[in-house]
N, C-alpha and C. Protein backbone atom coordinates (compact mmCIF):
# COMPACT_ATOMS: atom_id res chain seq x y z
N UNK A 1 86.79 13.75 -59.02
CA UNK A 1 86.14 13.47 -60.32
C UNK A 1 84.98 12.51 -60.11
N UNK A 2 83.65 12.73 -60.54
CA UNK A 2 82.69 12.07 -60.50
C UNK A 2 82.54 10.90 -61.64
N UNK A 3 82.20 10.03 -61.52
CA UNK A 3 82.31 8.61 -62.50
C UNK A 3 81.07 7.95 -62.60
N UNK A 4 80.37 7.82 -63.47
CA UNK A 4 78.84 7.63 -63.51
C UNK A 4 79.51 5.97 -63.53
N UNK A 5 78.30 5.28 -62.67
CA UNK A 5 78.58 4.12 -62.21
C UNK A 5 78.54 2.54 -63.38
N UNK A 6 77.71 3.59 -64.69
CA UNK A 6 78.58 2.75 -65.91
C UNK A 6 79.26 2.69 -66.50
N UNK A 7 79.95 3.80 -66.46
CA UNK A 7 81.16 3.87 -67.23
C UNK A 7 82.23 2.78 -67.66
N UNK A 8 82.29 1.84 -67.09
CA UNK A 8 83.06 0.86 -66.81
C UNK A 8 82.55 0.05 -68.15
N UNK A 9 81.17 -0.60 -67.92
CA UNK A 9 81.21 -1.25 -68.71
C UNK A 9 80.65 -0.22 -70.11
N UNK A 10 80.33 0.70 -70.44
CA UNK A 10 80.41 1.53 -71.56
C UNK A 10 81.66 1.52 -72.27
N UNK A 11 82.63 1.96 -71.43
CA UNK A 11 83.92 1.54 -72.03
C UNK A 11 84.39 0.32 -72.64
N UNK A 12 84.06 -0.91 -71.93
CA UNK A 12 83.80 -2.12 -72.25
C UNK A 12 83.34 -2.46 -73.67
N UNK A 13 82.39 -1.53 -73.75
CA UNK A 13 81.24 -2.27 -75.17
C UNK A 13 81.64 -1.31 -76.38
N UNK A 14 82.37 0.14 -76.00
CA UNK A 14 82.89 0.79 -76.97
C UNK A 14 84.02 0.28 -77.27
N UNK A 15 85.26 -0.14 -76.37
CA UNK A 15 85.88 -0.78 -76.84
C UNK A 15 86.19 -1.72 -77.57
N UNK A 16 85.18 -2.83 -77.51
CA UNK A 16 84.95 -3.92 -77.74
C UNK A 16 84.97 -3.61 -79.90
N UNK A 17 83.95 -2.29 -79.92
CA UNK A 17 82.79 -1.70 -81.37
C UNK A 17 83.97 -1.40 -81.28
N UNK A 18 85.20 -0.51 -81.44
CA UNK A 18 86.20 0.04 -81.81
C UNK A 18 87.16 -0.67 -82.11
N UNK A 19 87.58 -2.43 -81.73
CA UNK A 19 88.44 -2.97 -82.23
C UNK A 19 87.87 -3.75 -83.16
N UNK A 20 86.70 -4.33 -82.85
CA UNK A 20 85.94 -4.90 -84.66
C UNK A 20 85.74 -3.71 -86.04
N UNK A 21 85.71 -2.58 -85.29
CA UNK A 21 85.72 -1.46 -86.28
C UNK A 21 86.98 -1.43 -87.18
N UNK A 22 88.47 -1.10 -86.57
CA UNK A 22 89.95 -0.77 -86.37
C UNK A 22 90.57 -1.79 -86.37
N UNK A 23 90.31 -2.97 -85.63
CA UNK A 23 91.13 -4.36 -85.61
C UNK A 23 92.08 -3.29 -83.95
N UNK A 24 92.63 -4.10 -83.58
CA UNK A 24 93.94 -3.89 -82.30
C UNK A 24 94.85 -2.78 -82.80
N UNK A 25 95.36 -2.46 -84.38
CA UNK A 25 96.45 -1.84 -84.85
C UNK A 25 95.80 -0.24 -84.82
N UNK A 26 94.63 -0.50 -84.92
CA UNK A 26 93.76 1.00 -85.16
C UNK A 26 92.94 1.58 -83.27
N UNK A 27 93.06 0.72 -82.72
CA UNK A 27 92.61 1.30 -81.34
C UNK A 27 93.44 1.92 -80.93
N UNK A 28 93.17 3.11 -79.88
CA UNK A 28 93.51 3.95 -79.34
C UNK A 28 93.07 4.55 -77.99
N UNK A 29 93.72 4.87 -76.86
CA UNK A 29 93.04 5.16 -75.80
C UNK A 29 92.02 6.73 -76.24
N UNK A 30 92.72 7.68 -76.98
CA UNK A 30 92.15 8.80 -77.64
C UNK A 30 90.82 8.35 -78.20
N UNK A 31 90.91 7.33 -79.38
CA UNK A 31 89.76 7.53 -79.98
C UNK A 31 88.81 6.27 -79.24
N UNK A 32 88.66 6.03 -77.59
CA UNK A 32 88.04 5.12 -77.34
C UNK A 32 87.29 6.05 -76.32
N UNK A 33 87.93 7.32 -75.84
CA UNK A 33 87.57 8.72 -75.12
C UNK A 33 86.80 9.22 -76.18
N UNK A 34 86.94 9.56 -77.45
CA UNK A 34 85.72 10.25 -78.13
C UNK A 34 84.66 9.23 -78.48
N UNK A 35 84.96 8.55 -78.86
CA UNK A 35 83.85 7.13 -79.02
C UNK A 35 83.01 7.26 -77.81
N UNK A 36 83.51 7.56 -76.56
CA UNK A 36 82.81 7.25 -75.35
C UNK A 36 82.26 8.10 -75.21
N UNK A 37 82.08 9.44 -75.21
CA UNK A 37 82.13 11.12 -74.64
C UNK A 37 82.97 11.08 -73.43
N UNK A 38 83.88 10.59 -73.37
CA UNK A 38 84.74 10.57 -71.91
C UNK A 38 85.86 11.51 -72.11
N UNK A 39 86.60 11.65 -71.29
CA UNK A 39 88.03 12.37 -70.73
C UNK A 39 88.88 10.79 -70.55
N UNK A 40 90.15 11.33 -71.05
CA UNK A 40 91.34 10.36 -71.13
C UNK A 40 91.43 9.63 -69.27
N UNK A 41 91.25 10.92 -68.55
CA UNK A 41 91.10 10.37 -67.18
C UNK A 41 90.03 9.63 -66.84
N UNK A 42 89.02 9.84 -67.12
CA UNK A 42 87.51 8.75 -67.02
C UNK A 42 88.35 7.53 -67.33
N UNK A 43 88.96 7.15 -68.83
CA UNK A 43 89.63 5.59 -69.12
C UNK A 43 90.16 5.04 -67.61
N UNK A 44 91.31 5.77 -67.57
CA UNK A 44 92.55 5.68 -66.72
C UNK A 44 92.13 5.69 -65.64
N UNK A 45 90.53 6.06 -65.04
CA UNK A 45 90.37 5.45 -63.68
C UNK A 45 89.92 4.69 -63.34
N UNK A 46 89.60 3.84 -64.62
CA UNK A 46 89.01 2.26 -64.87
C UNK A 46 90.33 1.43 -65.03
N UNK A 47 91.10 1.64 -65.99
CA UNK A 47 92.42 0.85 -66.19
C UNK A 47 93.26 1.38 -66.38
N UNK A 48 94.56 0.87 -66.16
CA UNK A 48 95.49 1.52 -65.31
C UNK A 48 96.43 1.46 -67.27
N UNK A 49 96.33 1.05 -67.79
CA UNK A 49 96.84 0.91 -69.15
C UNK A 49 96.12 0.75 -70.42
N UNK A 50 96.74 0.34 -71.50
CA UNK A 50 95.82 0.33 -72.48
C UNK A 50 95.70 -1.58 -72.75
N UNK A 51 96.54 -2.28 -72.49
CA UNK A 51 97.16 -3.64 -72.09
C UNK A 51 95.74 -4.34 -70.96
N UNK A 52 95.66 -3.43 -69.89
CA UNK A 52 94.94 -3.74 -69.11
C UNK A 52 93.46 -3.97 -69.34
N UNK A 53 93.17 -2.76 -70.05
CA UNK A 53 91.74 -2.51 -70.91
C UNK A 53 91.05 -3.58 -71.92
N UNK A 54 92.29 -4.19 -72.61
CA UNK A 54 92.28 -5.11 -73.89
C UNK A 54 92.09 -6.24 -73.58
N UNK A 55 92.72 -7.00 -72.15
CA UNK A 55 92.23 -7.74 -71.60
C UNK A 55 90.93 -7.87 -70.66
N UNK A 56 90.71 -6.76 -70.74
CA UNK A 56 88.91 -6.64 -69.86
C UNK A 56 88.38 -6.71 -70.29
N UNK A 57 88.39 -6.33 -71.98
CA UNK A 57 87.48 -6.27 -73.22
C UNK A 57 86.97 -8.00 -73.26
N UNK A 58 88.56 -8.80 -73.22
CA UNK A 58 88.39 -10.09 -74.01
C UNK A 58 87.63 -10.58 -72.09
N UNK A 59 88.04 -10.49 -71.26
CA UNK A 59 87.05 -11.23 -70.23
C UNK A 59 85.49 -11.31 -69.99
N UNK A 60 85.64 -9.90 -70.07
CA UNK A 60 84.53 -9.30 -70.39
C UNK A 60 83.28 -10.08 -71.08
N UNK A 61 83.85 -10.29 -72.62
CA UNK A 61 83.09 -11.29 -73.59
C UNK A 61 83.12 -12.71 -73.05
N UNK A 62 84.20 -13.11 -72.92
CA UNK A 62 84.42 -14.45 -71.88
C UNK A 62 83.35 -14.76 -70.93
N UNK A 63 82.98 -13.71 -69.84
CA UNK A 63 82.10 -13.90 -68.92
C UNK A 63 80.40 -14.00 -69.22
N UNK A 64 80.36 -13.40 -70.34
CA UNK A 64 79.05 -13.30 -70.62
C UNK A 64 78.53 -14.46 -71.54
N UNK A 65 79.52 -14.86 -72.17
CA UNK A 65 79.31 -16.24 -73.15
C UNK A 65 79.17 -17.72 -72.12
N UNK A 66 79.73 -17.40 -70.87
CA UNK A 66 79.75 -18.50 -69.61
C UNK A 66 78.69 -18.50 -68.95
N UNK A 67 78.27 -17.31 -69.11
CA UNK A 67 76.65 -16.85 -68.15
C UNK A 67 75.44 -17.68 -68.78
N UNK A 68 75.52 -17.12 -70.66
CA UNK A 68 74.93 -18.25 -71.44
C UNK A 68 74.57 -19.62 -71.25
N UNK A 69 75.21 -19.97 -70.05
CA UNK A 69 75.13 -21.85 -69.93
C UNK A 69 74.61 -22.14 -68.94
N UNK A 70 74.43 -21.06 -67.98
CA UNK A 70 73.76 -21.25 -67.07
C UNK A 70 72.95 -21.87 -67.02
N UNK A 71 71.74 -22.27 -67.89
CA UNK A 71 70.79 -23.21 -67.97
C UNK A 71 70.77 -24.12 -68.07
N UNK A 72 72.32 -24.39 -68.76
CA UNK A 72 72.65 -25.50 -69.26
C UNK A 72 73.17 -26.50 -67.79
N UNK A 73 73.43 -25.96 -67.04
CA UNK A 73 74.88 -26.03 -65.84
C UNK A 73 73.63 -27.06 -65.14
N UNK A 74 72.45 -26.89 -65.07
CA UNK A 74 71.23 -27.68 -64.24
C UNK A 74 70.93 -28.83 -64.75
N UNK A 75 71.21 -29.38 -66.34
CA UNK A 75 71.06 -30.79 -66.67
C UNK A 75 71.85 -31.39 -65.78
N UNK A 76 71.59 -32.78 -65.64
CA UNK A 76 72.34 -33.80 -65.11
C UNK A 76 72.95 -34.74 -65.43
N UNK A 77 72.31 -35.21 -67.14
CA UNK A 77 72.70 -36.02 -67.81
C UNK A 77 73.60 -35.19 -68.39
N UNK A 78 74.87 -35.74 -68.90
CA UNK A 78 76.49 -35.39 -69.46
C UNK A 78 76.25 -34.83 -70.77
N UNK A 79 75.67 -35.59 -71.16
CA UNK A 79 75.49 -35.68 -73.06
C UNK A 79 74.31 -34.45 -73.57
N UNK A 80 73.34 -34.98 -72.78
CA UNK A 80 72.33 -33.14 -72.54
C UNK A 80 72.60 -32.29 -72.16
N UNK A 81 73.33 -31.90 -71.53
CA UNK A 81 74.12 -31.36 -70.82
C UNK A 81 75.10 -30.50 -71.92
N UNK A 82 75.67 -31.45 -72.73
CA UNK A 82 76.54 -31.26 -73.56
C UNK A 82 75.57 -30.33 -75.05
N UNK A 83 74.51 -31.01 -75.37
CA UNK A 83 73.83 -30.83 -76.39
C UNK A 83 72.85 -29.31 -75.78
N UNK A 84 72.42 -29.13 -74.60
CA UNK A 84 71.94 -27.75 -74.25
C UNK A 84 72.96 -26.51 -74.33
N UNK A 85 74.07 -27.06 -73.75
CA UNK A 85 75.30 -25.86 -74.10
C UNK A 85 75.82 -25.48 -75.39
N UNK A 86 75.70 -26.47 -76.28
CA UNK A 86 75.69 -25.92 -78.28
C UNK A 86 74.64 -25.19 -78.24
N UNK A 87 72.92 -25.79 -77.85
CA UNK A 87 72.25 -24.50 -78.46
C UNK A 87 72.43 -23.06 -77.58
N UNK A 88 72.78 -23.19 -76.43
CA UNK A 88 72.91 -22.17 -75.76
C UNK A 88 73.91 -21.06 -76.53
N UNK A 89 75.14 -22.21 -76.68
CA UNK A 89 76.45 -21.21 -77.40
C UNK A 89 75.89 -20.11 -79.33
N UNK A 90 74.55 -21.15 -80.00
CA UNK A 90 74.23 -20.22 -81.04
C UNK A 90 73.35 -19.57 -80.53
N UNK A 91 72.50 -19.38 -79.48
CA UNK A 91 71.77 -18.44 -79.46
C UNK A 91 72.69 -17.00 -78.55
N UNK A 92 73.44 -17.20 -77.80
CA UNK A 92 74.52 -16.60 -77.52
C UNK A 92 74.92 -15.37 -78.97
N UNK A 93 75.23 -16.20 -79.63
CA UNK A 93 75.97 -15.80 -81.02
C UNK A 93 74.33 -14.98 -81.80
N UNK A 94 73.08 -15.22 -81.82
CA UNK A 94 72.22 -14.25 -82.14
C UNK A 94 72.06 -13.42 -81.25
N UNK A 95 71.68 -13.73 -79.73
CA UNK A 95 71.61 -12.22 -79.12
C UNK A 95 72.57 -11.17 -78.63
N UNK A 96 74.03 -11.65 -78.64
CA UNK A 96 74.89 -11.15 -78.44
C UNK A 96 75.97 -10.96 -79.75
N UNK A 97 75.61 -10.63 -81.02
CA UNK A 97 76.58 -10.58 -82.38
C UNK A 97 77.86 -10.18 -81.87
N UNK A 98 77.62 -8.65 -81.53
CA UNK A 98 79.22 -8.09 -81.30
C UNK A 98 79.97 -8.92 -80.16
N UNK A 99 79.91 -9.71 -79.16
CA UNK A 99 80.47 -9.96 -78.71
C UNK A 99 80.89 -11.61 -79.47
N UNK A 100 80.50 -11.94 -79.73
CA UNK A 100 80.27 -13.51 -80.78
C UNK A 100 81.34 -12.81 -82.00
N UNK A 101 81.50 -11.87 -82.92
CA UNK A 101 82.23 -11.14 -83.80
C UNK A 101 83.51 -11.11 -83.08
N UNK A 102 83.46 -10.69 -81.85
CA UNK A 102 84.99 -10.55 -81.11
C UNK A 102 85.38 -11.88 -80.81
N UNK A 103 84.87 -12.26 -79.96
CA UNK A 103 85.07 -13.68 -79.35
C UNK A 103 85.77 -14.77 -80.28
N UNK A 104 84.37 -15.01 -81.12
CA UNK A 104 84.64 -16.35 -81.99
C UNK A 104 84.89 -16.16 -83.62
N UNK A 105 84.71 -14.52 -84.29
CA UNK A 105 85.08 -14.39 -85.53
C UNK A 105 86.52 -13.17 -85.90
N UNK A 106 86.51 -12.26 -85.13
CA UNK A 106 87.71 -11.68 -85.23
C UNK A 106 88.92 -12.17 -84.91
N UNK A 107 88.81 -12.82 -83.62
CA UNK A 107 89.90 -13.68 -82.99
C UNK A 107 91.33 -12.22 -82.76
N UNK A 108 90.94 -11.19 -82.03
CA UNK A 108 92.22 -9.91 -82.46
C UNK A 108 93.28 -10.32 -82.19
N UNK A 109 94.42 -9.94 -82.59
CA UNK A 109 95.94 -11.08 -82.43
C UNK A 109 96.14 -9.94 -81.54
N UNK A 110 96.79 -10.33 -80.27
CA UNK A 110 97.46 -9.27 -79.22
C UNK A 110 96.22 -9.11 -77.72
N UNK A 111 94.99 -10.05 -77.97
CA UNK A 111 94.47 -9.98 -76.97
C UNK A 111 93.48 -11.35 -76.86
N UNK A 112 94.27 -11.67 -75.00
CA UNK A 112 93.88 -12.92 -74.54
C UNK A 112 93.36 -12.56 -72.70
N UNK A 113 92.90 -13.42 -72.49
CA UNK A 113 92.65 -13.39 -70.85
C UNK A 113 93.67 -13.60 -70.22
N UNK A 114 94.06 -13.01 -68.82
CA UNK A 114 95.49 -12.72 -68.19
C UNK A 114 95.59 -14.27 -68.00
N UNK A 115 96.93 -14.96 -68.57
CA UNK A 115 97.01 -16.24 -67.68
C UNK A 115 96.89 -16.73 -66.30
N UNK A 116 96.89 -15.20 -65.75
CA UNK A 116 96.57 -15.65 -64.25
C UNK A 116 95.63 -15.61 -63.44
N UNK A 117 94.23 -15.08 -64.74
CA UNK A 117 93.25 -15.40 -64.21
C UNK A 117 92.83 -16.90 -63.29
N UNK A 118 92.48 -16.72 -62.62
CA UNK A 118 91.92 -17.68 -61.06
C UNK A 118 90.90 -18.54 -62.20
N UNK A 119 89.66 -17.54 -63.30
CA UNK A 119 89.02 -18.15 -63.59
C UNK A 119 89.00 -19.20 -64.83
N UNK A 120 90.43 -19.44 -65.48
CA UNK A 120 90.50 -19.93 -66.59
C UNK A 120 90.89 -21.71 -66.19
N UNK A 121 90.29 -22.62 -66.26
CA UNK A 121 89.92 -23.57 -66.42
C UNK A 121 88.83 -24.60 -65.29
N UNK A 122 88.59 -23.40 -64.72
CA UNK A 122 87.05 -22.96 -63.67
C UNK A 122 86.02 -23.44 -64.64
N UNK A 123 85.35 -24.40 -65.02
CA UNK A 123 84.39 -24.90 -65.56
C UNK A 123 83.03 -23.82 -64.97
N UNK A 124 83.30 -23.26 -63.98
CA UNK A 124 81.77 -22.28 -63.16
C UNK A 124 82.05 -20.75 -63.97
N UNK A 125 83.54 -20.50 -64.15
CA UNK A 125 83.85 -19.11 -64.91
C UNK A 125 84.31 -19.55 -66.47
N UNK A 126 84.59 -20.45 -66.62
CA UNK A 126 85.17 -20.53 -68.00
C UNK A 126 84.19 -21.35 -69.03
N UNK A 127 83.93 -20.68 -70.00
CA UNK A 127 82.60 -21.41 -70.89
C UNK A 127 83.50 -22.48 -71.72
N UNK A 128 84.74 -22.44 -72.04
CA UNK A 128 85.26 -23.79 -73.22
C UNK A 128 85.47 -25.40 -71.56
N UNK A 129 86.14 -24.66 -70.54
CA UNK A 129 85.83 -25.59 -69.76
C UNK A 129 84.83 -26.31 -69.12
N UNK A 130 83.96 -25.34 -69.23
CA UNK A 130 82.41 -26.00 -68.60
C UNK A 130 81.95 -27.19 -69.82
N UNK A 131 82.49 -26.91 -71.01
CA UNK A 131 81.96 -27.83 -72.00
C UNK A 131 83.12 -28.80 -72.05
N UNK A 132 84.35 -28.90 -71.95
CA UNK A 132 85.05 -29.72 -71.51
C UNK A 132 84.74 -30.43 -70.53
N UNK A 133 84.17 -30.57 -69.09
CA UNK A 133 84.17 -31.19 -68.01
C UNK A 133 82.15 -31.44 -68.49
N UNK A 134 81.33 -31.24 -68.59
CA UNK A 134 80.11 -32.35 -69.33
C UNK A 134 80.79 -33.06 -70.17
N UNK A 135 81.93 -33.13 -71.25
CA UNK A 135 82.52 -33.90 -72.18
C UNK A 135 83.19 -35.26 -71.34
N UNK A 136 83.73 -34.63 -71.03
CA UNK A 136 84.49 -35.38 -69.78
C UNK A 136 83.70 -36.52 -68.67
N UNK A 137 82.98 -35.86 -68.17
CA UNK A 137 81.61 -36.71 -67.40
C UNK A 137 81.30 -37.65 -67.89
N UNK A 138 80.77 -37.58 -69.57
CA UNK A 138 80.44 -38.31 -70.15
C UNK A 138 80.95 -39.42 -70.95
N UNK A 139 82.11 -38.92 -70.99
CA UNK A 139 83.84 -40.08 -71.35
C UNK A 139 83.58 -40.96 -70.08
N UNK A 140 83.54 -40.62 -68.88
CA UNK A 140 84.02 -41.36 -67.77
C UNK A 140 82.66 -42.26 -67.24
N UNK A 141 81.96 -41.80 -68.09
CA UNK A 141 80.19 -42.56 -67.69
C UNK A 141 80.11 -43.95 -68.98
N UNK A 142 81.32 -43.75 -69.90
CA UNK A 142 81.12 -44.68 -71.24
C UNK A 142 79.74 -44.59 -71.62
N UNK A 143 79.37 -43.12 -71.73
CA UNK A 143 78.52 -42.31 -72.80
C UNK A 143 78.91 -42.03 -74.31
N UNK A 144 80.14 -42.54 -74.66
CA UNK A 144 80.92 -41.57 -75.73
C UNK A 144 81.67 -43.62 -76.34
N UNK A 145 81.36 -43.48 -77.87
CA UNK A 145 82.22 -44.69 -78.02
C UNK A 145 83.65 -44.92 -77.53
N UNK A 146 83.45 -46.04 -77.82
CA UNK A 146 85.22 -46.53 -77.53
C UNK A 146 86.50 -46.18 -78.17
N UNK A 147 86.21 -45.55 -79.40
CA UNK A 147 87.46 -44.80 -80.06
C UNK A 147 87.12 -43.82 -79.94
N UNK A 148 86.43 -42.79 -79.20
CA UNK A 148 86.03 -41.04 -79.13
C UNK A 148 86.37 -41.28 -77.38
N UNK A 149 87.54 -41.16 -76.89
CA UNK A 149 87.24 -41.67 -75.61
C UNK A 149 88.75 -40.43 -74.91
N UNK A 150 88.78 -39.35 -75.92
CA UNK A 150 89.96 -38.33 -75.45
C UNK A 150 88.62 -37.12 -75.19
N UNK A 151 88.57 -37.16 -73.98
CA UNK A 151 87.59 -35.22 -74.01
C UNK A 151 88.09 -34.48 -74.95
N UNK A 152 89.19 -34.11 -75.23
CA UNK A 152 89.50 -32.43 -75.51
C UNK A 152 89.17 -32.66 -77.35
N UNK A 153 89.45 -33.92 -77.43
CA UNK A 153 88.90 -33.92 -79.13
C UNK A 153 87.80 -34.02 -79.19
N UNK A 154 86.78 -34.60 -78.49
CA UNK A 154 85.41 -34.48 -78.81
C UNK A 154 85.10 -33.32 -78.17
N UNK A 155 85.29 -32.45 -77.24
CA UNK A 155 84.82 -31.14 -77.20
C UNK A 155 85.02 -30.11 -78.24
N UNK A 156 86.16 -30.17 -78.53
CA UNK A 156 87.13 -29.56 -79.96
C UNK A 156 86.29 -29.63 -80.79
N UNK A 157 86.00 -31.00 -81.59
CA UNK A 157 84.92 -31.50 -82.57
C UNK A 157 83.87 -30.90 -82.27
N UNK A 158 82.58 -30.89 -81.19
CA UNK A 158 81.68 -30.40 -81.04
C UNK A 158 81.98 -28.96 -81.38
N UNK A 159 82.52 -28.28 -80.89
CA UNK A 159 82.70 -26.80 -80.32
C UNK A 159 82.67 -26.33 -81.69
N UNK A 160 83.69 -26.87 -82.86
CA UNK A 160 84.21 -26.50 -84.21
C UNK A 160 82.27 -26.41 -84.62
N UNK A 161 81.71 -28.02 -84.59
CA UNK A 161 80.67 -27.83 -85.05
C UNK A 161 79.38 -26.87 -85.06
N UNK A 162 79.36 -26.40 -83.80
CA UNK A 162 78.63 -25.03 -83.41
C UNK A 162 79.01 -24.19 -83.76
N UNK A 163 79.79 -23.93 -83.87
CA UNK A 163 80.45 -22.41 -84.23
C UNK A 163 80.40 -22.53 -85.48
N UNK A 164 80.66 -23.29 -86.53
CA UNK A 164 80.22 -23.30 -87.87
C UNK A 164 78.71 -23.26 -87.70
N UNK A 165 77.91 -23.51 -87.43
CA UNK A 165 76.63 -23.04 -87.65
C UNK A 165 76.41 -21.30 -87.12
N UNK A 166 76.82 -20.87 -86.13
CA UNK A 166 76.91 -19.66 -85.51
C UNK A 166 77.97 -18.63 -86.51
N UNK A 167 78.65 -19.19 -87.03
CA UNK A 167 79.42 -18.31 -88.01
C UNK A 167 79.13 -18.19 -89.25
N UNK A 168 77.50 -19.50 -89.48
CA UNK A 168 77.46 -19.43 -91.13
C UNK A 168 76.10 -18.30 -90.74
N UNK A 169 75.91 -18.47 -89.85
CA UNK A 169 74.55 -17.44 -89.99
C UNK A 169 74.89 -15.67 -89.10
N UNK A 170 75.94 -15.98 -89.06
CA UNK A 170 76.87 -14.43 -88.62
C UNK A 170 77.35 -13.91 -89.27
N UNK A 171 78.18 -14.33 -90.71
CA UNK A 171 77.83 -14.13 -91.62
C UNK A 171 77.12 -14.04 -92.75
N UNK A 172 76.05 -14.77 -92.86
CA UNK A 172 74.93 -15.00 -94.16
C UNK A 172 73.35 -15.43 -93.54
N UNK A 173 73.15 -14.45 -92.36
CA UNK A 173 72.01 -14.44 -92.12
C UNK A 173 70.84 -13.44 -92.56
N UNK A 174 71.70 -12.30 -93.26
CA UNK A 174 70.92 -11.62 -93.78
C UNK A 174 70.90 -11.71 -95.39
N UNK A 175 71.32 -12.59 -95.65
CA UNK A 175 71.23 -12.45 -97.62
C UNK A 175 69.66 -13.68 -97.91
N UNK A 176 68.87 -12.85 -98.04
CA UNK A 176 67.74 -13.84 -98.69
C UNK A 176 67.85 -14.89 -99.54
N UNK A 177 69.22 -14.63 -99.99
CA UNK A 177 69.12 -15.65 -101.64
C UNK A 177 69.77 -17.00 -100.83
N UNK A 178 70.02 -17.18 -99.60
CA UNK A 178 70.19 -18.53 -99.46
C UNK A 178 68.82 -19.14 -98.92
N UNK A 179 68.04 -18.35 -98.46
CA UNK A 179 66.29 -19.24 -97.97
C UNK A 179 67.28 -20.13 -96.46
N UNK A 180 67.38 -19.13 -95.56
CA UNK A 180 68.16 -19.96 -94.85
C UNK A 180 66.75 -20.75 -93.87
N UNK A 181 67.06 -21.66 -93.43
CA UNK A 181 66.20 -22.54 -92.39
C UNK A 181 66.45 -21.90 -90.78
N UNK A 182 65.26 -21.59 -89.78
CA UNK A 182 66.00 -20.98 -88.97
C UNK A 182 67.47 -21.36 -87.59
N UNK A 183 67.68 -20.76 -87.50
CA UNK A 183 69.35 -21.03 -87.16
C UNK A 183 69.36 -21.76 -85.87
N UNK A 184 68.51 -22.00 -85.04
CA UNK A 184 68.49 -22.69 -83.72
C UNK A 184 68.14 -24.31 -84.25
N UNK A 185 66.83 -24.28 -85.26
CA UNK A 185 66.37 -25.33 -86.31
C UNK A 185 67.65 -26.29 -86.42
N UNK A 186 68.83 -25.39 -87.50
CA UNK A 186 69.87 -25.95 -87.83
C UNK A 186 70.27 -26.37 -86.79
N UNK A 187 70.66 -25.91 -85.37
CA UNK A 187 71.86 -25.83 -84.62
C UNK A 187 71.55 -27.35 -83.59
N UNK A 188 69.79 -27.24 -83.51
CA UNK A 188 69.41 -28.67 -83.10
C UNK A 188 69.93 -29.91 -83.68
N UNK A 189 69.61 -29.66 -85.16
CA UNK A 189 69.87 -30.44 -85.76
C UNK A 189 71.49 -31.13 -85.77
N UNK A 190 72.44 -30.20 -86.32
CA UNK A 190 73.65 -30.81 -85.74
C UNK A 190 74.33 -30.90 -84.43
N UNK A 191 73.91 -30.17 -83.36
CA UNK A 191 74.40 -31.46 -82.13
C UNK A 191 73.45 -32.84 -82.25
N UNK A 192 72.26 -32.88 -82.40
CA UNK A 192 71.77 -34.20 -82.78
C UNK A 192 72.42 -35.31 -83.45
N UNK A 193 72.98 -34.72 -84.90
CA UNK A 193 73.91 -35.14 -85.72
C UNK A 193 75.74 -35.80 -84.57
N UNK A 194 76.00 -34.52 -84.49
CA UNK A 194 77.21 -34.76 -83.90
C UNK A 194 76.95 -35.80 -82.51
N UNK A 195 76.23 -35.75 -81.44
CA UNK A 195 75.83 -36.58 -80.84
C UNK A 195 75.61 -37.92 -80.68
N UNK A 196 74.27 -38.13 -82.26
CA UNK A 196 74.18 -39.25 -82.21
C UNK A 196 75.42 -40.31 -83.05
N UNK A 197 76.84 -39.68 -83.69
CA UNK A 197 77.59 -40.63 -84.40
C UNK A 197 78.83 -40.65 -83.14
N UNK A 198 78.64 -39.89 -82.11
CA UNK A 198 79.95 -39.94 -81.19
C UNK A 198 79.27 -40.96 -79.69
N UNK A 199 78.18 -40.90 -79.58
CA UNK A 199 77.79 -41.76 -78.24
C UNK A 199 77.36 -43.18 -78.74
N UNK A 200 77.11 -43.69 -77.92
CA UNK A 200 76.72 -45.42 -77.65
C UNK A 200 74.83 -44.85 -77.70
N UNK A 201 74.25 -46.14 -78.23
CA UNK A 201 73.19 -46.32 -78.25
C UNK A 201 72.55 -46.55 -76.17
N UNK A 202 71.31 -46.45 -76.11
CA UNK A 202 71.46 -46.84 -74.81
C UNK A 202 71.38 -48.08 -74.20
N UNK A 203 70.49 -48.93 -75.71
CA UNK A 203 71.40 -50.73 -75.44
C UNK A 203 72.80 -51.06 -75.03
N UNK A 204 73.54 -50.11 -75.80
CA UNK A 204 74.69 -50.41 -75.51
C UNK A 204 75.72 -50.30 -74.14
N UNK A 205 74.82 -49.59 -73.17
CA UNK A 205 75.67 -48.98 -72.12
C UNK A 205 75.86 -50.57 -71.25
């Protein structure tokens, strides 16, 4: 059987459109073969299950939202560092919707990354850890006040805060009647916000 050498990730991105379509209860290996123009065997010589597939879907999105930071990964300072990876994570969320819809707004119950992925708390493969460990850096540099001095809550905090901007304009970026301001505009604006009430002045260091 011949296998055109995208298939893989075609499957990937139909899958992906078929469970924001259906939700998890409505997917099907059948209707992910007509969605595709594929044969049930085309699936099945990519993944060995339908279990298997669901988790490639969610890595899949995982990997590409981590790729996003790449730019970010070259600051040096903790806190910039920290503040390039929010805008990175909303512009993420404009050029990539459907995967931003799966990722950070569907949330599908029944699909997670294998716990035994190698790459899950890999700050180089994992995008919530890469923003955990700049958080972290910057805890341990006494960049971050003296009562904000737990990483995982001020990453938490940040993270919540981006994604509310990335989710208000994922949902209500197309209705004119709010006159929205543009969305990177906003997204500066509150890590600025969130930033400047969680760090030390630089007198203060």
């Amino acid at each position: 059987m011949t296998i055109a050498p995208d298939t893989h990730e075609r499957l990937l991105a139909h899958a992906r459109d078929l469970i924001l379509l259906e939700g998890v209860e409505g997917f099907s290996m059948r209707k992910l073969a007509s969605r595709a123009g594929v044969t049930a065997a085309a699936i099945y010589f990519h993944f060995a299950d339908k279990g298997a597939l669901l988790q490639a879907v969610m890595a899949s999105g995982c990997a590409a939202l981590r790729q996003a930071f790449n730019r970010a990964a070259s600051v040096a300072d903790p806190v910039e560092r920290v503040r390039q990876t929010g805008l990175a994570f909303v512009r993420f969320s404009l050029e990539n919707p459907a995967d931003f819809r799966f990722l950070c707004l569907s949330a599908p119950a029944g699909i997670s990354r294998d716990p035994a992925d190698p790459g899950l708390g890999d700050p180089a493969q994992d995008a919530y850890a890469f923003l955990l460990h700049a958080v972290a850096e910057g805890v341990a540099a006494g960049r971050y006040r003296p009562e904000h001095s737990d990483p995982r809550v001020l990453t938490q905090l940040f993270a919540s805060g981006l994604h509310g901007v990335a989710a208000f304009y994922a949902t209500n970026g197309h209705d004119p009647s709010f006159g929205l301001a543009p969305p990177l505009v906003v997204a500066e604006a509150m890590c600025d916000a969130l930033l400047r009430g969680l760090t030390v002045s630089p007198g203060q260091l």
